[in-house]
N, C-alpha and C. Protein backbone atom coordinates (compact mmCIF):
# COMPACT_ATOMS: atom_id res chain seq x y z
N UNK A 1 5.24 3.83 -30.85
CA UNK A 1 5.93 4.96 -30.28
C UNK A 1 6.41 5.85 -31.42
N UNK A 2 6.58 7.18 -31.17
CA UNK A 2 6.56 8.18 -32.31
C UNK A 2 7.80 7.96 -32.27
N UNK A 3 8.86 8.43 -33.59
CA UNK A 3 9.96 9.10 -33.47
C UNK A 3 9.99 9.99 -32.23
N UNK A 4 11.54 9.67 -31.75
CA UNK A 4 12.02 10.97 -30.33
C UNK A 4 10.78 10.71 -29.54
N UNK A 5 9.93 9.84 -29.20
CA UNK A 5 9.08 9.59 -27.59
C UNK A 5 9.96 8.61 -27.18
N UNK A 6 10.19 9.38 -26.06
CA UNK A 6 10.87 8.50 -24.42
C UNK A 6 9.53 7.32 -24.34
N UNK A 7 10.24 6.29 -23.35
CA UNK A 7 9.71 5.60 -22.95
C UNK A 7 8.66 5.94 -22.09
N UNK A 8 8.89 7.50 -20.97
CA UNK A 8 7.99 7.93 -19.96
C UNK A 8 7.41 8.35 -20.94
N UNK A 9 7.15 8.98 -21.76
CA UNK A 9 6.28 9.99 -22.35
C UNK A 9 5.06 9.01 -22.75
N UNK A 10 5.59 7.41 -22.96
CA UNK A 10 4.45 6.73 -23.56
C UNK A 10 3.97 6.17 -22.65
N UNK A 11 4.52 6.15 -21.39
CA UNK A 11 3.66 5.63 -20.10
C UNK A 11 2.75 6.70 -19.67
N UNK A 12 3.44 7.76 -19.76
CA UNK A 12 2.09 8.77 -19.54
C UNK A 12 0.92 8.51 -20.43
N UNK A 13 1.15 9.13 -21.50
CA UNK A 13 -0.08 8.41 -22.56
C UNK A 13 -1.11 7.41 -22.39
N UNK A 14 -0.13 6.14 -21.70
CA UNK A 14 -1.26 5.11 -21.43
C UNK A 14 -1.52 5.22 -20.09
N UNK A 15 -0.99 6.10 -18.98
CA UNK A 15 -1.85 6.22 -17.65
C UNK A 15 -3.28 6.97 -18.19
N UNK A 16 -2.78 8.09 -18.55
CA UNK A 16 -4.22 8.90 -19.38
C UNK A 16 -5.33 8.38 -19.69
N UNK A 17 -4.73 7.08 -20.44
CA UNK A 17 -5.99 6.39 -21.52
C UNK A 17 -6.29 5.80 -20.32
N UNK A 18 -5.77 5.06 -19.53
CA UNK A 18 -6.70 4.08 -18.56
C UNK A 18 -7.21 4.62 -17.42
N UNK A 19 -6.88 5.90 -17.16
CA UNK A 19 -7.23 6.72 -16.26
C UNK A 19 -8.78 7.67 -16.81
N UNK A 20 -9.20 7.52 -18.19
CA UNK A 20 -9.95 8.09 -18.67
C UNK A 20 -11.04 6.90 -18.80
N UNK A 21 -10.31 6.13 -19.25
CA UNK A 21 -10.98 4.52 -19.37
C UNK A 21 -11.67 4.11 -17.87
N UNK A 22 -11.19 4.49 -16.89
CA UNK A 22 -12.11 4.40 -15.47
C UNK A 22 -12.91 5.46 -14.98
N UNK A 23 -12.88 6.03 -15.67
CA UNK A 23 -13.93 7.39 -15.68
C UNK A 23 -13.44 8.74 -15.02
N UNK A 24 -12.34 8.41 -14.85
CA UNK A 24 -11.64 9.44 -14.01
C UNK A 24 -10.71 10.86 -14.77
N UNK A 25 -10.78 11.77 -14.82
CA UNK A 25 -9.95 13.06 -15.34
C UNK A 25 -8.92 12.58 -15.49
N UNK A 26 -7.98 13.02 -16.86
CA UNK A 26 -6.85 12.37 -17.43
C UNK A 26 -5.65 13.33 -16.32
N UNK A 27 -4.66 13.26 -15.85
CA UNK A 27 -3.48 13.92 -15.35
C UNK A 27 -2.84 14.51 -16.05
N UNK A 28 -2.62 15.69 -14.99
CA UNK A 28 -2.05 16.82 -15.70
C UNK A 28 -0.41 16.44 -15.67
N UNK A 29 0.08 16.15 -16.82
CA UNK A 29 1.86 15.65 -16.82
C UNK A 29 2.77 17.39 -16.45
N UNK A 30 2.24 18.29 -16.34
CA UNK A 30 2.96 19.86 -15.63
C UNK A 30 3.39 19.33 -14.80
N UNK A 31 3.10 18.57 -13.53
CA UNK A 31 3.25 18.59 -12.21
C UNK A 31 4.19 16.87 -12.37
N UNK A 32 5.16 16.12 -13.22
CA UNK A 32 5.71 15.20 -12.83
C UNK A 32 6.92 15.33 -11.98
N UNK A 33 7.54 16.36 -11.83
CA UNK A 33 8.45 16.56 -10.96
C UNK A 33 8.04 16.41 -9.97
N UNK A 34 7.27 17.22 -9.64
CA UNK A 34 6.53 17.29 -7.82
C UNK A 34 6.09 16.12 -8.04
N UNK A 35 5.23 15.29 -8.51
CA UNK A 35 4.42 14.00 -8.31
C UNK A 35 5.11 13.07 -8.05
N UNK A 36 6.59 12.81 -9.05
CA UNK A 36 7.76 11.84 -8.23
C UNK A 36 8.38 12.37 -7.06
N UNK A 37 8.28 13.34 -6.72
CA UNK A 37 9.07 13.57 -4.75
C UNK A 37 7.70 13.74 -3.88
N UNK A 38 6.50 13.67 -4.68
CA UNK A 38 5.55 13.28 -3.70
C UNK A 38 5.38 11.49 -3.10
N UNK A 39 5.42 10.86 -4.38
CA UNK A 39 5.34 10.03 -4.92
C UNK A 39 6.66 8.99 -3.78
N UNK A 40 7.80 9.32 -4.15
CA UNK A 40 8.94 8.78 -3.42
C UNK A 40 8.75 9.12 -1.92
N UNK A 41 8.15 10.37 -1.69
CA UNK A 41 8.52 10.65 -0.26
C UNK A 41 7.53 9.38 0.40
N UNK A 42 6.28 9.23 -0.29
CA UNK A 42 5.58 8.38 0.51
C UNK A 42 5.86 7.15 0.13
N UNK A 43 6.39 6.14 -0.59
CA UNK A 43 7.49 5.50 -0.72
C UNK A 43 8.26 4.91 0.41
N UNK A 44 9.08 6.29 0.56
CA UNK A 44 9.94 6.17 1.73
C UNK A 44 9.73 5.96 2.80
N UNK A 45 8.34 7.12 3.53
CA UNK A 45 8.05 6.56 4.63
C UNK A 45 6.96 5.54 4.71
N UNK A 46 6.26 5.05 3.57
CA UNK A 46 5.77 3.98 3.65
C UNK A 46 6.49 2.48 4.44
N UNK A 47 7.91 2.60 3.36
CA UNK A 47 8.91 1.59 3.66
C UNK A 47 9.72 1.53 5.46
N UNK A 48 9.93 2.86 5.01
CA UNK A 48 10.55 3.31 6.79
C UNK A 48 9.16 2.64 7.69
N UNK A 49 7.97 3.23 7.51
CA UNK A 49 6.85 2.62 9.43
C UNK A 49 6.87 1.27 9.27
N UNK A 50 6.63 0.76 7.81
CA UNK A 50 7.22 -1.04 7.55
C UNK A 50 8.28 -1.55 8.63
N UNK A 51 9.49 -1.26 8.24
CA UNK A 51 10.39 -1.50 8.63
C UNK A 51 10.47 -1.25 9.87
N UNK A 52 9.92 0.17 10.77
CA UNK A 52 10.23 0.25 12.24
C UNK A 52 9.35 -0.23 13.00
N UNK A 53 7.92 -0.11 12.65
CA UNK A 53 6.81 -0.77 13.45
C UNK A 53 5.34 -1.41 12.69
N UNK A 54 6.40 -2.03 11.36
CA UNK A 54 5.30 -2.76 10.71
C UNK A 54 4.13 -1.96 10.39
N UNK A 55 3.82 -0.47 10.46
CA UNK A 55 2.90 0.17 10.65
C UNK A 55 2.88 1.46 8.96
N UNK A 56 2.95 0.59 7.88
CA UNK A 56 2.76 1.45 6.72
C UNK A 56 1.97 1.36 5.90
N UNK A 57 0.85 0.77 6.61
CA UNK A 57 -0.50 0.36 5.80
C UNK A 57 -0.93 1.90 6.00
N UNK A 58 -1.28 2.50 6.75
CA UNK A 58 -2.08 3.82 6.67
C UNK A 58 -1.45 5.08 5.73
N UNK A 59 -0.02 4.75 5.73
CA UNK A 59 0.57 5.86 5.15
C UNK A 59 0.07 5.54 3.35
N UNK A 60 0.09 4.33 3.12
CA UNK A 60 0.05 3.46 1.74
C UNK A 60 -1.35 3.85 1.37
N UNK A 61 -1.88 4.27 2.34
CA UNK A 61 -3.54 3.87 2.32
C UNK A 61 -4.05 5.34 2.34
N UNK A 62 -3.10 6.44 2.31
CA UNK A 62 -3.66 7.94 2.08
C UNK A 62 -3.05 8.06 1.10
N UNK A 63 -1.99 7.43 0.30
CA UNK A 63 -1.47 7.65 -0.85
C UNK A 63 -2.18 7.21 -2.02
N UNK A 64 -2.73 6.21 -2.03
CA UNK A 64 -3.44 5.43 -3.26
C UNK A 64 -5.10 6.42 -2.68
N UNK A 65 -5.38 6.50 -1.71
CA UNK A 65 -6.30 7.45 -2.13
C UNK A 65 -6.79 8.72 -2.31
N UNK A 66 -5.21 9.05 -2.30
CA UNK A 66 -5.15 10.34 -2.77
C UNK A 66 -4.58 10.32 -4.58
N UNK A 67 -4.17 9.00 -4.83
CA UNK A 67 -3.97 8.87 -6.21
C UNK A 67 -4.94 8.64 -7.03
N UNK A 68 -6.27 8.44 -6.45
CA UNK A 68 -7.58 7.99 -6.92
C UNK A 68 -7.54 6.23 -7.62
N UNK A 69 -6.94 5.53 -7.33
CA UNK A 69 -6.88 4.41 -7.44
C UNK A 69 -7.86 3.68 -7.50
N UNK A 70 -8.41 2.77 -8.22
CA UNK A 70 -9.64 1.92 -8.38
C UNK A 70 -9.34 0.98 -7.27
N UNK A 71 -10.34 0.22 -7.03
CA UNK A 71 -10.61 -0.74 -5.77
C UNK A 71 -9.37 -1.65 -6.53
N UNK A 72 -9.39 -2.22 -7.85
CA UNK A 72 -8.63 -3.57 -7.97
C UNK A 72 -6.92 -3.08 -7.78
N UNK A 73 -6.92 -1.72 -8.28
CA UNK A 73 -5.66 -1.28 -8.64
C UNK A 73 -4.91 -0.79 -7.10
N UNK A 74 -5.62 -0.17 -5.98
CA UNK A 74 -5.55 -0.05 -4.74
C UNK A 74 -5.00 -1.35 -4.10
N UNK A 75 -6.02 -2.42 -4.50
CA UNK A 75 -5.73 -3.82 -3.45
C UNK A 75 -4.32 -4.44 -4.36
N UNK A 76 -4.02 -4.24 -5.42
CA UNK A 76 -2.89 -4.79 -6.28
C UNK A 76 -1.40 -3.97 -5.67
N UNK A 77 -1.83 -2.60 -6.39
CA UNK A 77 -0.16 -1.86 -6.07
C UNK A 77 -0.13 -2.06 -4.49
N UNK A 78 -0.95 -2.32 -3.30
CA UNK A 78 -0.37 -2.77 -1.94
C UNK A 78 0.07 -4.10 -1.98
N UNK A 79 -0.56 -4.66 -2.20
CA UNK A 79 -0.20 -5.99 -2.27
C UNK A 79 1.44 -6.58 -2.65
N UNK A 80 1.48 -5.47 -3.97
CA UNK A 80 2.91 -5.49 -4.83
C UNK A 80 4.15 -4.73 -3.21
N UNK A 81 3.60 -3.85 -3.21
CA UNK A 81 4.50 -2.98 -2.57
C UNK A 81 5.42 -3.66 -1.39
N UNK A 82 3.89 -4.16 -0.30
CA UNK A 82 4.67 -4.71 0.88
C UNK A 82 5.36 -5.93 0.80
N UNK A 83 5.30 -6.87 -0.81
CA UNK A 83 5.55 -7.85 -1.00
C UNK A 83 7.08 -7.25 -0.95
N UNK A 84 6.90 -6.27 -2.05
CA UNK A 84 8.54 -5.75 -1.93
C UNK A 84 9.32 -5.38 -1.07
N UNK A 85 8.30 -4.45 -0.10
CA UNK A 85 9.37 -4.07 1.10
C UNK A 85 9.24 -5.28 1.93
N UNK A 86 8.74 -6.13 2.41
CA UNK A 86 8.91 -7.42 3.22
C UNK A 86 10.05 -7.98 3.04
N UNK A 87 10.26 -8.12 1.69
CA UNK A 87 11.65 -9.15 0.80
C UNK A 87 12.62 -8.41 1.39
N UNK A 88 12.72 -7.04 1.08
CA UNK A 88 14.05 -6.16 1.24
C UNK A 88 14.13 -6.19 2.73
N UNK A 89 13.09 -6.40 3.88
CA UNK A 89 13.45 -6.35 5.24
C UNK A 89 13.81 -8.15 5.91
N UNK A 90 13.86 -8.26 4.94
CA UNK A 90 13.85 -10.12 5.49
C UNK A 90 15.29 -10.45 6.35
N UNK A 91 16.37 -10.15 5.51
CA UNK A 91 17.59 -10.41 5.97
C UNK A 91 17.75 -9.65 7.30
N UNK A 92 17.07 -8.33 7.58
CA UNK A 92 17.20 -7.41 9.09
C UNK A 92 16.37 -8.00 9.72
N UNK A 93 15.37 -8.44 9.49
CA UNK A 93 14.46 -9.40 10.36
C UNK A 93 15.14 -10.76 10.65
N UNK A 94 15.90 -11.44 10.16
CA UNK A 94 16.38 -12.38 10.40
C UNK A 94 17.41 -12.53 11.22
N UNK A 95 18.28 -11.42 11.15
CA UNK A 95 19.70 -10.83 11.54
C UNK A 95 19.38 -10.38 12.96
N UNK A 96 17.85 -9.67 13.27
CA UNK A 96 17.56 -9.48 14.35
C UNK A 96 16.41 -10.33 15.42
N UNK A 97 16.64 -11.90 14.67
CA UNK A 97 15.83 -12.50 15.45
C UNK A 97 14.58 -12.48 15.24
N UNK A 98 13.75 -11.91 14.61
CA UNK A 98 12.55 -11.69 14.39
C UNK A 98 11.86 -12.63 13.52
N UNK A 99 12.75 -13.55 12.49
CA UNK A 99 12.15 -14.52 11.50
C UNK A 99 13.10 -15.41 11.87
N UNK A 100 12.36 -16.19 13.06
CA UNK A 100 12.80 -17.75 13.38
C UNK A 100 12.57 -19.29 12.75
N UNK A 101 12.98 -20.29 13.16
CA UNK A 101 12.13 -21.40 12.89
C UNK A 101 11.04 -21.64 13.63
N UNK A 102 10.72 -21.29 14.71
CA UNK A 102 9.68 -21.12 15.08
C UNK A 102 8.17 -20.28 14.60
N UNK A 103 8.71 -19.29 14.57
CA UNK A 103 8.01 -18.75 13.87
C UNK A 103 7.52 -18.77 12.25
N UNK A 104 8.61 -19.35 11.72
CA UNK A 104 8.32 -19.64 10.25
C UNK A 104 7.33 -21.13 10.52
N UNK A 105 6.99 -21.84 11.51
CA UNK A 105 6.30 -23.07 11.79
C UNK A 105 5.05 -22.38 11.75
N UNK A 106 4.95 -21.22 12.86
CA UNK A 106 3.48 -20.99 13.09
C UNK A 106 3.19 -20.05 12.03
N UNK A 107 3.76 -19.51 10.67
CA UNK A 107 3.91 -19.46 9.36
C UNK A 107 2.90 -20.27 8.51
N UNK A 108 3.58 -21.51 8.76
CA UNK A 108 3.09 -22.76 8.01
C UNK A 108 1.64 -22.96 8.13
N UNK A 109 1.33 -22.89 9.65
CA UNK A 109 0.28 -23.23 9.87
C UNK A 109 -1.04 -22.50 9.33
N UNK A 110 -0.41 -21.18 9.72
CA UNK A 110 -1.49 -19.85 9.27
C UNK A 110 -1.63 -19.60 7.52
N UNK A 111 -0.84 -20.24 6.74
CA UNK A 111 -0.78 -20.63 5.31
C UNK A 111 -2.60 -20.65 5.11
N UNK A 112 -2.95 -21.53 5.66
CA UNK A 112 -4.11 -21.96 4.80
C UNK A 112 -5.05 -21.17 5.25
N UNK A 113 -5.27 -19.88 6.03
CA UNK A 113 -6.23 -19.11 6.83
C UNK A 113 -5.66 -17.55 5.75
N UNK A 114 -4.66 -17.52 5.44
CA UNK A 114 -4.16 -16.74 4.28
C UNK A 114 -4.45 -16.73 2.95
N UNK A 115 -4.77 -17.68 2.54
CA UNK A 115 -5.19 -17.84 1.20
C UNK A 115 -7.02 -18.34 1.20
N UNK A 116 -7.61 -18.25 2.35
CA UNK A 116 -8.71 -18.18 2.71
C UNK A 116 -9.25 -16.74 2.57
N UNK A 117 -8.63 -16.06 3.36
CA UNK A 117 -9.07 -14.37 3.64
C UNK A 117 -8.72 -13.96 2.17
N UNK A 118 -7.44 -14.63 1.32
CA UNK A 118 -7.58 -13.59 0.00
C UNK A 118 -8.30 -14.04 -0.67
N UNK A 119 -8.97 -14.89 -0.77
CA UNK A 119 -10.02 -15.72 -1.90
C UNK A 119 -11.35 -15.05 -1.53
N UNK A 120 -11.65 -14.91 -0.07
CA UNK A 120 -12.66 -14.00 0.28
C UNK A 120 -12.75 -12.67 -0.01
N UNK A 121 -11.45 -12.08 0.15
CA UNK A 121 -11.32 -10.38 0.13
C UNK A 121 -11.53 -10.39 -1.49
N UNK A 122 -10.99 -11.23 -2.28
CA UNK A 122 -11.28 -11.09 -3.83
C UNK A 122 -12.57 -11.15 -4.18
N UNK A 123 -13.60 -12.25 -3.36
CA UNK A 123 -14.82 -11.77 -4.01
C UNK A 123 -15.30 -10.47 -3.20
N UNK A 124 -15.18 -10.79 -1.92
CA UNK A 124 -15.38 -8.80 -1.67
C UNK A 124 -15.08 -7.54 -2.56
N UNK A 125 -14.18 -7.93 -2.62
CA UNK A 125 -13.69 -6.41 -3.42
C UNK A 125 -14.62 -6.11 -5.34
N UNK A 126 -14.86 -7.41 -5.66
CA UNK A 126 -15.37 -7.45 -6.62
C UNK A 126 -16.87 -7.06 -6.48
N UNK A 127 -17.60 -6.98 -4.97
CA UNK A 127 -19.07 -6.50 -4.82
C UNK A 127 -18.43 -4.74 -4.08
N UNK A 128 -17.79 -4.34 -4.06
CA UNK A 128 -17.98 -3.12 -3.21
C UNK A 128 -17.80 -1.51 -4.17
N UNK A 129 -18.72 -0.96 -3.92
CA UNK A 129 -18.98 0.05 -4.60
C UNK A 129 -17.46 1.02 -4.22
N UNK A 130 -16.69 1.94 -5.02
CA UNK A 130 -15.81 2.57 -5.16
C UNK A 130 -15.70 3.68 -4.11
N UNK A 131 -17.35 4.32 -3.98
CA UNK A 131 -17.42 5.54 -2.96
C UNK A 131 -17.29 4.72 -1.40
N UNK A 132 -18.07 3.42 -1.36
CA UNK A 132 -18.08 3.25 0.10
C UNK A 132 -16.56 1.93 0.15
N UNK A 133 -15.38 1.95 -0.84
CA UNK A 133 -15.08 1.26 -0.45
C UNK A 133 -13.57 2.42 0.01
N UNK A 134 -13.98 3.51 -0.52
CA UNK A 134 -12.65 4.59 -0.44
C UNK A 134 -13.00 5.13 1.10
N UNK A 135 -13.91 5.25 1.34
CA UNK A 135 -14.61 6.23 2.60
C UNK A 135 -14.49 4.99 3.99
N UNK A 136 -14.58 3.49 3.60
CA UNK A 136 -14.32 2.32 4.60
C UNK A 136 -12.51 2.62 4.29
N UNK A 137 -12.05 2.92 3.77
CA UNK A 137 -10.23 2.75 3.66
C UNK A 137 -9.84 4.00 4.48
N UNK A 138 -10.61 5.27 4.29
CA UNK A 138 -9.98 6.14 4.90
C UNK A 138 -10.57 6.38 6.59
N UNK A 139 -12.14 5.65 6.86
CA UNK A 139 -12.43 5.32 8.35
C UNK A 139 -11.60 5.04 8.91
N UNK A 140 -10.77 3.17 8.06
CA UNK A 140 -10.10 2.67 8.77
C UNK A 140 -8.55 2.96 8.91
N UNK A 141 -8.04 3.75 8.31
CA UNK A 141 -6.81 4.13 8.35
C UNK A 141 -6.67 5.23 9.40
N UNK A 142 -7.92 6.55 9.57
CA UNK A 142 -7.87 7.14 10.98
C UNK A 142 -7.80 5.90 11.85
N UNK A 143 -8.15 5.14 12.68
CA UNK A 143 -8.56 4.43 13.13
C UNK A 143 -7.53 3.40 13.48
N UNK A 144 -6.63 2.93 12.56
CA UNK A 144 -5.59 2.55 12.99
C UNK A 144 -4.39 3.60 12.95
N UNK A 145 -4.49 4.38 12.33
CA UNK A 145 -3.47 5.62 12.55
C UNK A 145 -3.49 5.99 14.43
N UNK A 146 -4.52 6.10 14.87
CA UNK A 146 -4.97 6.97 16.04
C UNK A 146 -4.37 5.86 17.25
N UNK A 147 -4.69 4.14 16.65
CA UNK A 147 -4.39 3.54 17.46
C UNK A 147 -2.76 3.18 17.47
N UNK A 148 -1.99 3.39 16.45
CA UNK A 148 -0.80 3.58 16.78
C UNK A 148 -0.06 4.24 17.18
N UNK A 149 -0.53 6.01 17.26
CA UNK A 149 -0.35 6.49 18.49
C UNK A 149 -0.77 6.75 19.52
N UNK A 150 -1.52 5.98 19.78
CA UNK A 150 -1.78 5.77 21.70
C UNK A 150 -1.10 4.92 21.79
N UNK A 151 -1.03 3.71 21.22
CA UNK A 151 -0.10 2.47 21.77
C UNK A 151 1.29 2.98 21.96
């Protein structure tokens, strides 16, 4: 780090490099203001359709591909995210009945059908081409978008 570089200034730097490193146009750092209240707003209501109807996969899922996100880096920062907002909704889920012992049983059970589908989705994701795996994310996000509002 140079003399007088912030800590952001050197995270930019290395988004650049790895953002160039995936073949992709380096970011323009003009626009970080707007990009963090873009950035947060979807965040927010990511966390908010979580929280009210479990329903923030689609919002998550126009954000990372509108961030141009690689397949591994797409399936990671979700992965990270809802891990996080899940944790932070646990105690309101609990408080409201929603995370029982019962339900933490049929939890248990579904354990091993969970770590099945991610061992699978990992070698999937490792065969799927970038164009048809962005264009299958944004099919399916109309698609469940459309079906959560009819339901």
């Amino acid at each position: 780090m140079r003399a007088g570089q912030r800590p952001a200034e050197r995270l930019g730097g290395v988004r650049r490099r790895l953002t160039v490193a995936e073949g992709r146009p380096a970011p323009d750092d003009g626009g970080a203001p707007r990009r963090r209240l873009v950035t947060g707003a979807y965040g927010v209501l990511g966390g908010f359709t979580t929280m009210v109807a479990n329903a923030g996969g689609p919002v998550m899922a126009l954000y990372f591909l509108a961030s141009n996100f690689s397949i591994n880096r797409f399936l990671g920062t979700a992965a990270w995210f809802f891990l996080a907002v899940n944790l932070a909704k646990t105690p309101f889920s609990v408080s409201l009945g929603l995370i029982t012992a019962d339900s933490l049983r049929l939890d248990l059970v579904l354990a091993p059908a969970v770590v099945l589908g991610a061992l699978a989705g990992r070698l999937l994701a490792r065969r799927f081409d970038q164009q048809l795996f962005e264009r299958l994310v944004m099919s399916l996000t109309v698609v469940s978008a459309v079906y959560l509002l009819v339901w």
